[in-house]
N, C-alpha and C. Protein backbone atom coordinates (compact mmCIF):
# COMPACT_ATOMS: atom_id res chain seq x y z
N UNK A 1 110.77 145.10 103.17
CA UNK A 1 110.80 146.44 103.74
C UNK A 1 109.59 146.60 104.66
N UNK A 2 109.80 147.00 106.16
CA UNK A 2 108.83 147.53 107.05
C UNK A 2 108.56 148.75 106.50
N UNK A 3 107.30 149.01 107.23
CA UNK A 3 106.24 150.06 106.69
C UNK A 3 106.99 151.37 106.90
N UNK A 4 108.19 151.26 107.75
CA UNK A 4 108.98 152.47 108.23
C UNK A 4 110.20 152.92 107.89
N UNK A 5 110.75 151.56 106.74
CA UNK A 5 111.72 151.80 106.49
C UNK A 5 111.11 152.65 105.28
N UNK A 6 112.62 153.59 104.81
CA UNK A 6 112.18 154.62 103.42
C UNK A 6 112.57 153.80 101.93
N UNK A 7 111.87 154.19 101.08
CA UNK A 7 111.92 153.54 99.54
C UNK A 7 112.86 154.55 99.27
N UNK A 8 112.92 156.08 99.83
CA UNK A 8 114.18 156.66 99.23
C UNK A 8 115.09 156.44 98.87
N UNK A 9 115.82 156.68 97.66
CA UNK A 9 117.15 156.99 96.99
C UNK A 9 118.22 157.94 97.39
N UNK A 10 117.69 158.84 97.03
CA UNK A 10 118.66 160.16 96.91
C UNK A 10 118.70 160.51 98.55
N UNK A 11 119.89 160.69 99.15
CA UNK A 11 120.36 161.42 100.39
C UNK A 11 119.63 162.71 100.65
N UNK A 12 118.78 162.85 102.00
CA UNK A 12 118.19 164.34 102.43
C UNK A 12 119.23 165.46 101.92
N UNK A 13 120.65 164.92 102.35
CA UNK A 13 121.67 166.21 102.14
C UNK A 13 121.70 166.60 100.88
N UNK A 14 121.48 165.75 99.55
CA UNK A 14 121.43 165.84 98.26
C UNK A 14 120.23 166.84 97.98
N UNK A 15 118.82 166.72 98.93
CA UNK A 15 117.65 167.45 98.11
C UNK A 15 118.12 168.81 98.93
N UNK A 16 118.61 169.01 99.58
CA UNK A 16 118.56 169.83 100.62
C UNK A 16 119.82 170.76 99.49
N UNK A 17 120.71 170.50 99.24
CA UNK A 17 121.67 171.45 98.02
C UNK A 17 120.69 171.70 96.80
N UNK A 18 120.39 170.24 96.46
CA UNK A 18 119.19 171.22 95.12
C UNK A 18 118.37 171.67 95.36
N UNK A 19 117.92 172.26 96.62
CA UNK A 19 116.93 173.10 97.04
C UNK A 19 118.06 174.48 96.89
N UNK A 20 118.65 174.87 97.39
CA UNK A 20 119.64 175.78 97.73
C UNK A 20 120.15 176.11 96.48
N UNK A 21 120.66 174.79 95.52
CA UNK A 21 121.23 175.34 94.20
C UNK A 21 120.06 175.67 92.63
N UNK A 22 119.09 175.09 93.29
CA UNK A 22 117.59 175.29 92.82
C UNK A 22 117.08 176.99 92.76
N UNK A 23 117.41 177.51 94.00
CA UNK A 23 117.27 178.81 94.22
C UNK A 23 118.01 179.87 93.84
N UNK A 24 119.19 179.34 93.89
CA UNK A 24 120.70 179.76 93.99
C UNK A 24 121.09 181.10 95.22
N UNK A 25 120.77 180.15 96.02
CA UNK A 25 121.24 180.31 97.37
C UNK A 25 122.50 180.10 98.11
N UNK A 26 123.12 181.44 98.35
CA UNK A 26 124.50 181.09 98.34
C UNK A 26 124.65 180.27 99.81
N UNK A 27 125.40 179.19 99.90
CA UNK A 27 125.41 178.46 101.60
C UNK A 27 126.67 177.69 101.97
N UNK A 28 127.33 177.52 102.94
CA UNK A 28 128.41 176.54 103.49
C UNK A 28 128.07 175.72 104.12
N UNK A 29 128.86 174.22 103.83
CA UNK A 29 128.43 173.14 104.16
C UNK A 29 129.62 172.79 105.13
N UNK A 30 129.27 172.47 106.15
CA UNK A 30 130.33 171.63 107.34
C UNK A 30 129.71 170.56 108.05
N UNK A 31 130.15 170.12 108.69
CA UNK A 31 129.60 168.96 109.63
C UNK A 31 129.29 169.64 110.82
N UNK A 32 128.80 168.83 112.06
CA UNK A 32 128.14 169.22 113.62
C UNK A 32 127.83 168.25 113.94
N UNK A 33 128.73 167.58 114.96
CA UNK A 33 128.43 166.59 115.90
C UNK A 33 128.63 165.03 114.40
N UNK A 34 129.04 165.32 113.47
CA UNK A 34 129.02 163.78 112.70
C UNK A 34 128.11 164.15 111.47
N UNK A 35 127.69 164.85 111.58
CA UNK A 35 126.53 165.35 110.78
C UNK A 35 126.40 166.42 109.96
N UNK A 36 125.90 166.31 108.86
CA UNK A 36 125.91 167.28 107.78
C UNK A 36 125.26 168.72 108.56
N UNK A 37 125.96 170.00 108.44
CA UNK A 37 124.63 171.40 108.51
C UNK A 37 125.26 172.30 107.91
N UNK A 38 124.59 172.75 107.03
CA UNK A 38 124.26 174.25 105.80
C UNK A 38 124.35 175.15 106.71
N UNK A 39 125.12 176.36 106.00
CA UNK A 39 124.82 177.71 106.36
C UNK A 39 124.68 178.55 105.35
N UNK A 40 123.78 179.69 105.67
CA UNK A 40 122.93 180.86 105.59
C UNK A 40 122.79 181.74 105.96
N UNK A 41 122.75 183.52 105.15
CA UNK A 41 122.26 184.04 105.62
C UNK A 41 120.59 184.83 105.07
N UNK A 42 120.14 185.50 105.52
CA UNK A 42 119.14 186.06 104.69
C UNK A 42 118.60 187.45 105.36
N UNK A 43 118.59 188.31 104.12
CA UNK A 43 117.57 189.67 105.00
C UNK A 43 116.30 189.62 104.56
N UNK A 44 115.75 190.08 105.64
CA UNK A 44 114.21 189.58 105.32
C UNK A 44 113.63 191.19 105.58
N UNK A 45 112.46 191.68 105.57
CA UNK A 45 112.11 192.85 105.22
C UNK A 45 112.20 193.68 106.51
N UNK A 46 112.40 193.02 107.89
CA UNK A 46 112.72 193.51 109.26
C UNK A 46 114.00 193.21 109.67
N UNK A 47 115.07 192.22 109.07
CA UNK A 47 116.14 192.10 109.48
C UNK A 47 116.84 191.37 109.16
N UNK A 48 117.96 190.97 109.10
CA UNK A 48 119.37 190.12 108.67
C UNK A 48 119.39 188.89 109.42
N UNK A 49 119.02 187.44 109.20
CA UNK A 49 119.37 186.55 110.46
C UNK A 49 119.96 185.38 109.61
N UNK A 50 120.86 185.11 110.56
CA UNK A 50 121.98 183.79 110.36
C UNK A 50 120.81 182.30 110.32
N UNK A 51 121.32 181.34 109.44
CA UNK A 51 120.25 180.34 109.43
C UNK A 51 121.23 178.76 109.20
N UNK A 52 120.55 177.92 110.09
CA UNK A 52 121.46 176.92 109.84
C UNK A 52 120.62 175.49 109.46
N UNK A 53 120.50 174.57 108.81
CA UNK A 53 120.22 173.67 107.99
C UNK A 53 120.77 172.18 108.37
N UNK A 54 120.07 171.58 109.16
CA UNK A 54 120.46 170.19 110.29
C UNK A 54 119.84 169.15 109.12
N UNK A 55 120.94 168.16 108.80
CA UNK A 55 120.23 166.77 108.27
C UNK A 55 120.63 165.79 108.96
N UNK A 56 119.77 165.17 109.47
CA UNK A 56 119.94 163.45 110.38
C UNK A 56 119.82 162.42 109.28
N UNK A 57 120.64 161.85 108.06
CA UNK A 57 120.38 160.74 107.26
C UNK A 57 119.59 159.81 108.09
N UNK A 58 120.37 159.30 109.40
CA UNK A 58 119.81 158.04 110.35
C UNK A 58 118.98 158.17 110.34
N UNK A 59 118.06 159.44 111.20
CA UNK A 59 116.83 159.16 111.43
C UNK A 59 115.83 159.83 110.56
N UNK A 60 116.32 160.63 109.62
CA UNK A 60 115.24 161.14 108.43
C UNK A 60 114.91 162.32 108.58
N UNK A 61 115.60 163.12 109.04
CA UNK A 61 114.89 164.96 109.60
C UNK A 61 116.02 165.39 109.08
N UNK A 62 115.32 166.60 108.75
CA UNK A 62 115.43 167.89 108.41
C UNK A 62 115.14 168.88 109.22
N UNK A 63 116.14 169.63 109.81
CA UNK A 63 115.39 170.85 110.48
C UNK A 63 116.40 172.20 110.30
N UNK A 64 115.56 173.30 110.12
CA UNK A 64 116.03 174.58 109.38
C UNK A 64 115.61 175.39 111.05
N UNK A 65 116.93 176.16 110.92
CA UNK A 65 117.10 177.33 112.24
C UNK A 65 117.28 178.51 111.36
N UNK A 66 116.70 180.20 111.89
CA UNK A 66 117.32 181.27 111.50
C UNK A 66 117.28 181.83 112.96
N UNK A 67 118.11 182.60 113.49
CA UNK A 67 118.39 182.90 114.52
C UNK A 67 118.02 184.49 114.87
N UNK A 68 117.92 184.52 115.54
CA UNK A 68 117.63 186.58 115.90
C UNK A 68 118.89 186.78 115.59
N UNK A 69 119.52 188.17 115.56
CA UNK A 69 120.83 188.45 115.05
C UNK A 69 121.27 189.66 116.81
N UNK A 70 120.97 189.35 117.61
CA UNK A 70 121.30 189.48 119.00
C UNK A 70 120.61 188.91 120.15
N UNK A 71 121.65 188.63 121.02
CA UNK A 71 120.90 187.56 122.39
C UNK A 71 120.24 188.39 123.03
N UNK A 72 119.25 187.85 123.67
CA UNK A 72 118.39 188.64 124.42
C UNK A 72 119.32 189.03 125.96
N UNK A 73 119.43 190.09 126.55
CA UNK A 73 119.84 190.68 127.73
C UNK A 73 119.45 189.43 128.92
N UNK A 74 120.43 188.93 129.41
CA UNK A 74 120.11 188.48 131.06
C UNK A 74 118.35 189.16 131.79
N UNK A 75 118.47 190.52 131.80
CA UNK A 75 117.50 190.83 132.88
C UNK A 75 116.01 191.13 131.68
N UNK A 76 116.13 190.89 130.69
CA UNK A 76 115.01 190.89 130.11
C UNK A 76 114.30 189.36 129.38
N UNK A 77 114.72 187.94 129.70
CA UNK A 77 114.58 186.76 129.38
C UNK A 77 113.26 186.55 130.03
N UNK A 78 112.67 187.21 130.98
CA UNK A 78 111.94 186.40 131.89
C UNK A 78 110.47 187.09 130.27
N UNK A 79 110.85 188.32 130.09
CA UNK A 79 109.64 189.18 129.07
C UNK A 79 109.83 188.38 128.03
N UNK A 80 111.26 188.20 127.64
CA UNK A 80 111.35 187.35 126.23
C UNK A 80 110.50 186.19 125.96
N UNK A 81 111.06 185.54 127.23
CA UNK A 81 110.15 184.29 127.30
C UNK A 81 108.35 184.21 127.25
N UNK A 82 107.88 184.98 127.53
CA UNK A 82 106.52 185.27 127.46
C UNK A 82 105.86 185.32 126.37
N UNK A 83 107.21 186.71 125.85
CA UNK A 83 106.56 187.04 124.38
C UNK A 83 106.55 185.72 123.16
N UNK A 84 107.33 185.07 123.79
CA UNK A 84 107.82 183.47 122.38
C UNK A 84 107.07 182.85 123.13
N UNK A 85 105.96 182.84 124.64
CA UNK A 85 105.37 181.67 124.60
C UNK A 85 103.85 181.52 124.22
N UNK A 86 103.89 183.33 123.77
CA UNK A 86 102.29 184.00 123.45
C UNK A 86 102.67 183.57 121.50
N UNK A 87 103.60 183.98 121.18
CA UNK A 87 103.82 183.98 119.89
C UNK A 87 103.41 182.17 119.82
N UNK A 88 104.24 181.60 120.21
CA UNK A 88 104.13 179.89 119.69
C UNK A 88 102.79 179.08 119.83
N UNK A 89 102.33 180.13 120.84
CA UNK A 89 100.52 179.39 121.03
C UNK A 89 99.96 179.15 119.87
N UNK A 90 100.39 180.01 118.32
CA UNK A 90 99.47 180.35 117.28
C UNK A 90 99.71 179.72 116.13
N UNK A 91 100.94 179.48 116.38
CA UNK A 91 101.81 178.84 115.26
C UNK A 91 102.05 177.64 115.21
N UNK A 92 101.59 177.30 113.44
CA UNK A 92 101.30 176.16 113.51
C UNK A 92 102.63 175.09 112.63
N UNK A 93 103.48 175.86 111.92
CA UNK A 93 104.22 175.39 111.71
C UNK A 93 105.64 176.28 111.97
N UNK A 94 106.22 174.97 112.96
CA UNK A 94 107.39 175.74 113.95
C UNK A 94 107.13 176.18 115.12
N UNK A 95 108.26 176.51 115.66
CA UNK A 95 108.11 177.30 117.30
C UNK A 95 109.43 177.78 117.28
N UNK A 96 109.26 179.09 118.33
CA UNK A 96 110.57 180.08 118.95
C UNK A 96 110.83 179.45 120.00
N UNK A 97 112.35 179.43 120.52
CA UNK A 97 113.17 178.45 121.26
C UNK A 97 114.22 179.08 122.07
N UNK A 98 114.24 179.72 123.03
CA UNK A 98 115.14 180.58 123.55
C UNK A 98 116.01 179.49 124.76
N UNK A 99 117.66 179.92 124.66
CA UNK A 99 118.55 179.02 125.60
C UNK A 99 118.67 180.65 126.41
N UNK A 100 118.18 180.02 128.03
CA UNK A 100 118.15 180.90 128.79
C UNK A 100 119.56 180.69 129.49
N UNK A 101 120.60 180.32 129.35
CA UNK A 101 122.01 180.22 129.31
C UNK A 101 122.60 181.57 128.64
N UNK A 102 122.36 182.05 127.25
CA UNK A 102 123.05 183.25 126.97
C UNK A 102 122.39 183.63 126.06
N UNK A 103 120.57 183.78 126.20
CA UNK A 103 119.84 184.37 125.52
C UNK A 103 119.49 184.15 123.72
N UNK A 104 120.06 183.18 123.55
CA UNK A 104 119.85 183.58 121.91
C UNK A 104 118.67 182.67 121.68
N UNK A 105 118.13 183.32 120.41
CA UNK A 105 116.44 183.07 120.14
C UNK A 105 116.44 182.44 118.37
N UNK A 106 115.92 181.40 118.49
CA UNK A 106 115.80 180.69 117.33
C UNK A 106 114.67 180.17 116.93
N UNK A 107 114.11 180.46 115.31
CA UNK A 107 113.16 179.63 115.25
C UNK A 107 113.31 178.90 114.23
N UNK A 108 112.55 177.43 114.91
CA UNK A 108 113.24 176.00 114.29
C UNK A 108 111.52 175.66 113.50
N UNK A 109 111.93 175.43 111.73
CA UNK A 109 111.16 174.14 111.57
C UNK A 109 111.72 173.06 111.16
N UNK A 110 110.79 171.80 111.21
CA UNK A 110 111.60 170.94 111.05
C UNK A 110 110.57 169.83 110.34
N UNK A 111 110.99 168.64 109.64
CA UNK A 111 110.62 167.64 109.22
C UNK A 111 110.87 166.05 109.27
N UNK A 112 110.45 165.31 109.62
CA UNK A 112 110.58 163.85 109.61
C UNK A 112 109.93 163.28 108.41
N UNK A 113 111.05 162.58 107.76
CA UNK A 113 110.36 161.85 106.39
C UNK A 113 110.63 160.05 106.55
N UNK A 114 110.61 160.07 107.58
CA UNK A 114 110.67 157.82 107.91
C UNK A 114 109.89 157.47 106.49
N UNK A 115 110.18 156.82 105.94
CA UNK A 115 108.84 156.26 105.19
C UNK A 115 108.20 156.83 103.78
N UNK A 116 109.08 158.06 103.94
CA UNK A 116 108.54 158.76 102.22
C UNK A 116 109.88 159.48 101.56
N UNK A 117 109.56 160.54 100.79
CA UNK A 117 110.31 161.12 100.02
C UNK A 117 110.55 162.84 100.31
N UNK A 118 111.58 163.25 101.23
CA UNK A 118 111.86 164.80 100.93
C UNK A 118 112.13 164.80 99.90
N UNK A 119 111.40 166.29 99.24
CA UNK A 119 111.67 166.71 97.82
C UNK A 119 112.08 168.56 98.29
N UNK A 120 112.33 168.87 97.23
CA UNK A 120 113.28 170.90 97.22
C UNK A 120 112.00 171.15 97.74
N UNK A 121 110.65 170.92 97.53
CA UNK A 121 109.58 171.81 97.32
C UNK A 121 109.26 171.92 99.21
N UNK A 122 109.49 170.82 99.69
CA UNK A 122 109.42 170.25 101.08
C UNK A 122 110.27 171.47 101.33
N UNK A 123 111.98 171.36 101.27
CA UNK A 123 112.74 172.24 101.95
C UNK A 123 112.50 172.99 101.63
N UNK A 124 111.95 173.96 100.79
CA UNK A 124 111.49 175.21 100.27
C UNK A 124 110.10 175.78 101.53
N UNK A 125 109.36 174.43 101.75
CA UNK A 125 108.40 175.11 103.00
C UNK A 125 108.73 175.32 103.94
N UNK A 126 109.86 174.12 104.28
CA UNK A 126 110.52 174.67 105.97
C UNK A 126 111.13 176.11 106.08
N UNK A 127 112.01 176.45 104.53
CA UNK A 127 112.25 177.94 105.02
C UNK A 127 111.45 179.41 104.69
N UNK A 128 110.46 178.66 103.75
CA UNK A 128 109.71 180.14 103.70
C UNK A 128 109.03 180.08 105.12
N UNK A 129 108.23 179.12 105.21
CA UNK A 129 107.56 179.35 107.22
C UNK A 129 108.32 180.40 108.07
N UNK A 130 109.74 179.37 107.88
CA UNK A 130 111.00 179.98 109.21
C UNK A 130 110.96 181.36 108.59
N UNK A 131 111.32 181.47 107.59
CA UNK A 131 111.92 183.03 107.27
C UNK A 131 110.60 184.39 107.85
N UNK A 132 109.34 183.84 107.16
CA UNK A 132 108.76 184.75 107.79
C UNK A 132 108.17 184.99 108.78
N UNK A 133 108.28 183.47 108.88
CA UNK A 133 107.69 184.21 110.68
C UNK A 133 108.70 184.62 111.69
N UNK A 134 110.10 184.53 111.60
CA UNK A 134 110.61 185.08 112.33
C UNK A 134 111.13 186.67 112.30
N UNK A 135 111.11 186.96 110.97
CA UNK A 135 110.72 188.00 110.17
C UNK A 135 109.68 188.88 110.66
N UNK A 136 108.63 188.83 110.91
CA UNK A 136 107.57 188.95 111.42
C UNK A 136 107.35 189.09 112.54
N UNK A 137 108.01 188.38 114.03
CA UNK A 137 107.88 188.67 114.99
C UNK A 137 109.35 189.45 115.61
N UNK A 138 110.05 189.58 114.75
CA UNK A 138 111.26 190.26 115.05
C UNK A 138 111.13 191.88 115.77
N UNK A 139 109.91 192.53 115.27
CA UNK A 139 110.49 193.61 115.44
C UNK A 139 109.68 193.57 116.87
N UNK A 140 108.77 192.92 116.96
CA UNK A 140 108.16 192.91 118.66
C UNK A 140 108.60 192.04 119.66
N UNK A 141 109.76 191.27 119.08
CA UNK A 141 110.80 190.89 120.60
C UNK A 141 111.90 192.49 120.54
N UNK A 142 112.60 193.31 119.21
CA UNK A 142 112.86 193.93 120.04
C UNK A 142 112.12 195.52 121.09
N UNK A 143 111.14 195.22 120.20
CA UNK A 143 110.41 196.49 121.14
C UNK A 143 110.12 196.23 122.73
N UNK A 144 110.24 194.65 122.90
CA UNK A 144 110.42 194.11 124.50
C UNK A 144 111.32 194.11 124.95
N UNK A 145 112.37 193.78 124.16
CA UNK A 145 113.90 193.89 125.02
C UNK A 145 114.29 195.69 124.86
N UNK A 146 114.30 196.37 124.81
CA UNK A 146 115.04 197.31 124.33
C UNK A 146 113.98 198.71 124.49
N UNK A 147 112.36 198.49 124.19
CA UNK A 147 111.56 199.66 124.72
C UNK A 147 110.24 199.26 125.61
N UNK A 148 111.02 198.29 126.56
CA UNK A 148 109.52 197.89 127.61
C UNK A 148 108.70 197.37 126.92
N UNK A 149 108.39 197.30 126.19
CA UNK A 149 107.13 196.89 125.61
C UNK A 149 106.45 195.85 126.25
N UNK A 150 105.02 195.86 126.87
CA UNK A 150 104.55 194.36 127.31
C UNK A 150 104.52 193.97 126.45
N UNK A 151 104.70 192.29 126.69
CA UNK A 151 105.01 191.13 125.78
C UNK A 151 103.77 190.64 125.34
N UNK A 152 102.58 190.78 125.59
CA UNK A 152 101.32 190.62 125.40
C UNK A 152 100.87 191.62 124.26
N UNK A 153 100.76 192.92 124.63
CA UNK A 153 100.71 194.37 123.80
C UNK A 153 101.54 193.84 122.14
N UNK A 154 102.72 193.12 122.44
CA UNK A 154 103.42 193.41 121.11
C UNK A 154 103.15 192.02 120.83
N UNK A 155 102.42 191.01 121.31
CA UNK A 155 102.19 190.07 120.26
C UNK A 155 100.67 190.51 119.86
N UNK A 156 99.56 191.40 120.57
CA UNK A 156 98.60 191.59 119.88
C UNK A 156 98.85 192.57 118.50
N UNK A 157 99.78 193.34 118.29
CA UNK A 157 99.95 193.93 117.86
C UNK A 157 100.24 193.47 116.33
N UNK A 158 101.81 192.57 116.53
CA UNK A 158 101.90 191.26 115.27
C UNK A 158 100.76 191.41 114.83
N UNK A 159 99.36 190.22 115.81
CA UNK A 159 99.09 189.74 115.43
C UNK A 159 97.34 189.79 114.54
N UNK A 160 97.46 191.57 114.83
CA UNK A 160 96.75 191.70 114.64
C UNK A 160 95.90 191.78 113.17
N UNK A 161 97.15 191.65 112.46
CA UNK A 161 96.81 191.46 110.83
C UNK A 161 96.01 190.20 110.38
């Protein structure tokens, strides 16, 4: 065995349900593109967002999406974008990801395990991160889309705790 191949056993998709059935987290499992992905939802103390759960067996990742629960407006992307590129400066695990195609805003963490062992406790960090920080910056993307808000103003604001 190279230093890169994994000593793992158990399938990511396997820790990734006993993380979920660990919690008892209700979720649907389908494929995407060949590939295993979980679904989710969750309300978090600012809002309701859809969350989706990517496993690459091949290459060893894990990566957890919860999504804003509306696309950002055409004529307000250029503010959106600002505000997710002031927000991501700070953050250290994860980043906000906007498709300026039809606005929708996601924030992705994610993990590469080449070489070791994902365990629940692992998937358990990717989604508490995701959950709250998008949680967290939710309500100052919509005070930009929806009440002007400079995008600067409402990430000092976040971030000021």
């Amino acid at each position: 065995m190279t230093m890169f191949e994994s000593s793992r056993n158990t399938p990511l998709t396997d820790i990734v349900v006993q993380y979920f059935e660990g919690e008892e987290l209700k979720y649907s499992k389908d494929e995407y593109a060949g590939k295993p992905i979980f679904r989710i939802n969750f309300a978090g103390k600012n809002g309701n967002f859809r969350g989706i759960v990517r496993v690459n067996e091949k290459l060893f990742q894990v990566t957890v999406y919860f999504f804003l629960p509306n696309a950002i407006p055409e004529h307000k992307r250029a503010e959106a974008a600002e505000f997710i590129t002031r927000a991501n400066y700070g953050l250290i695990l994860g980043n906000f990801e906007m498709d300026f195609t039809d606005g929708e805003v996601r924030y992705k963490t994610s993990t590469d395990v080449e070489g070791g062992t994902l365990t629940p406790k692992m998937v358990h960090t990717l989604f508490v991160a995701n959950l709250i920080t998008i949680d967290r910056y939710f309500p100052g993307m919509m005070k930009v889309i929806w009440s002007d808000a400079d995008p600067e103003e409402a990430i000092n604001e976040i971030e000021k705790d």
